[in-house]
Protein backbone atom coordinates (compact mmCIF):
# COMPACT_ATOMS: atom_id res chain seq x y z
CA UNK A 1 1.34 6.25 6.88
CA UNK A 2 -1.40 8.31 6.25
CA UNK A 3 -1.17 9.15 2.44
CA UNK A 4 1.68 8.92 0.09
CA UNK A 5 1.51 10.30 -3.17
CA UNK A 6 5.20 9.81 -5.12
CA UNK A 7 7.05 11.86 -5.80
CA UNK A 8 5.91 15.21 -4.32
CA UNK A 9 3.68 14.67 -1.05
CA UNK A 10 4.01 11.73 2.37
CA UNK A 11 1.01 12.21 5.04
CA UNK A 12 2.22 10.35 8.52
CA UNK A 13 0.79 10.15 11.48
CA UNK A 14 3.63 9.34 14.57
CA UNK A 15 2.07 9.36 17.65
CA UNK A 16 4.60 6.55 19.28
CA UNK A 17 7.50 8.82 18.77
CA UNK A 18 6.08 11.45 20.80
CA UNK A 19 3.88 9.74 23.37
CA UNK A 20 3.05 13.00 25.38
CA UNK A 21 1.15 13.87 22.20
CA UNK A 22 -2.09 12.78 21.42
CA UNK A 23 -2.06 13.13 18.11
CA UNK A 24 1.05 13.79 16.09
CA UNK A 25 0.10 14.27 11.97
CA UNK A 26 2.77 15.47 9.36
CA UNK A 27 2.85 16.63 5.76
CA UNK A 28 5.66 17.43 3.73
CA UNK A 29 5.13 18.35 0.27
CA UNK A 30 8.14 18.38 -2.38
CA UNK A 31 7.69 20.90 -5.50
CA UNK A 32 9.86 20.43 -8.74
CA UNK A 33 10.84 24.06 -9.75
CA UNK A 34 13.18 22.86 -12.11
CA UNK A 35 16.80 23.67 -10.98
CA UNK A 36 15.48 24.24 -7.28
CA UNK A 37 12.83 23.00 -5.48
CA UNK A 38 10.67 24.15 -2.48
CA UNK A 39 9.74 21.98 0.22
CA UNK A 40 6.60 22.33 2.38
CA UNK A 41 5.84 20.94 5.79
CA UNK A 42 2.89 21.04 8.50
CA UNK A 43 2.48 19.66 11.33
CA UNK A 44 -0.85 19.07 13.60
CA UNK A 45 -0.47 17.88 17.05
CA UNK A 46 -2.80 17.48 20.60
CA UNK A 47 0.08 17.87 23.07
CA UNK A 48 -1.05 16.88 26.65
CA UNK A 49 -2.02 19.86 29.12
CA UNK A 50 1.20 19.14 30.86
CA UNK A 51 5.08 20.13 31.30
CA UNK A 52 5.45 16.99 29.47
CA UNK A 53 2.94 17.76 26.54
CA UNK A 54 5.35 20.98 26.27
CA UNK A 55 8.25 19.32 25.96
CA UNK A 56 7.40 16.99 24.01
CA UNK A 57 5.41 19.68 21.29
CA UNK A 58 9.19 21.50 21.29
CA UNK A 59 10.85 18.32 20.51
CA UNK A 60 8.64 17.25 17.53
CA UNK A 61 9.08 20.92 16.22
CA UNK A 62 12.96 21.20 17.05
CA UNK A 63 13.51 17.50 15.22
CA UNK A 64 11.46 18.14 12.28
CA UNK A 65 13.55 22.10 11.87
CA UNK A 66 16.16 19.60 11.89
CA UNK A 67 15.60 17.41 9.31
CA UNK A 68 14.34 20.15 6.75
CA UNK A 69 17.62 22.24 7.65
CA UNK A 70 19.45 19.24 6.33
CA UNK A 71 17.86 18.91 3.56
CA UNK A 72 19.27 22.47 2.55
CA UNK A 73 22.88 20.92 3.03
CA UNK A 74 22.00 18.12 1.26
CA UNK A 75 23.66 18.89 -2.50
């Protein structure tokens, strides 16, 4: 954990979940707009200058599309 500043932003770095990545860092950022609310997310990563490093810079993008598609279902 990088930063955490409750309620609205959480700073991680994750490098042992993708170890073909050198460095994995992630922000997501929450915004109270009243009835909605918009949520922000970056990502930084070093991916290895392999077939590996590929794969695994798709997977951390294709997990984290994931997670912020469900929190659109998430009512």
């Amino acid at each position: 954990m990088l930063a955490v500043e409750p309620p609205w932003r959480l700073c991680v770095e994750d490098s042992e979940a993708h170890p073909d990545l050198e460095f994995v860092e992630g922000t997501f950022v929450i915004r109270d707009d009243g009835p909605t609310c918009l949520v922000s997310w970056g990502l930084v990563f070093d991916p290895e200058p392999t077939e590996a490093g590929l794969v695994a810079a798709e997977q951390a993008l294709a997990s984290t599309a994931e997670l912020l598609e469900g929190l659109g279902r998430e009512r």
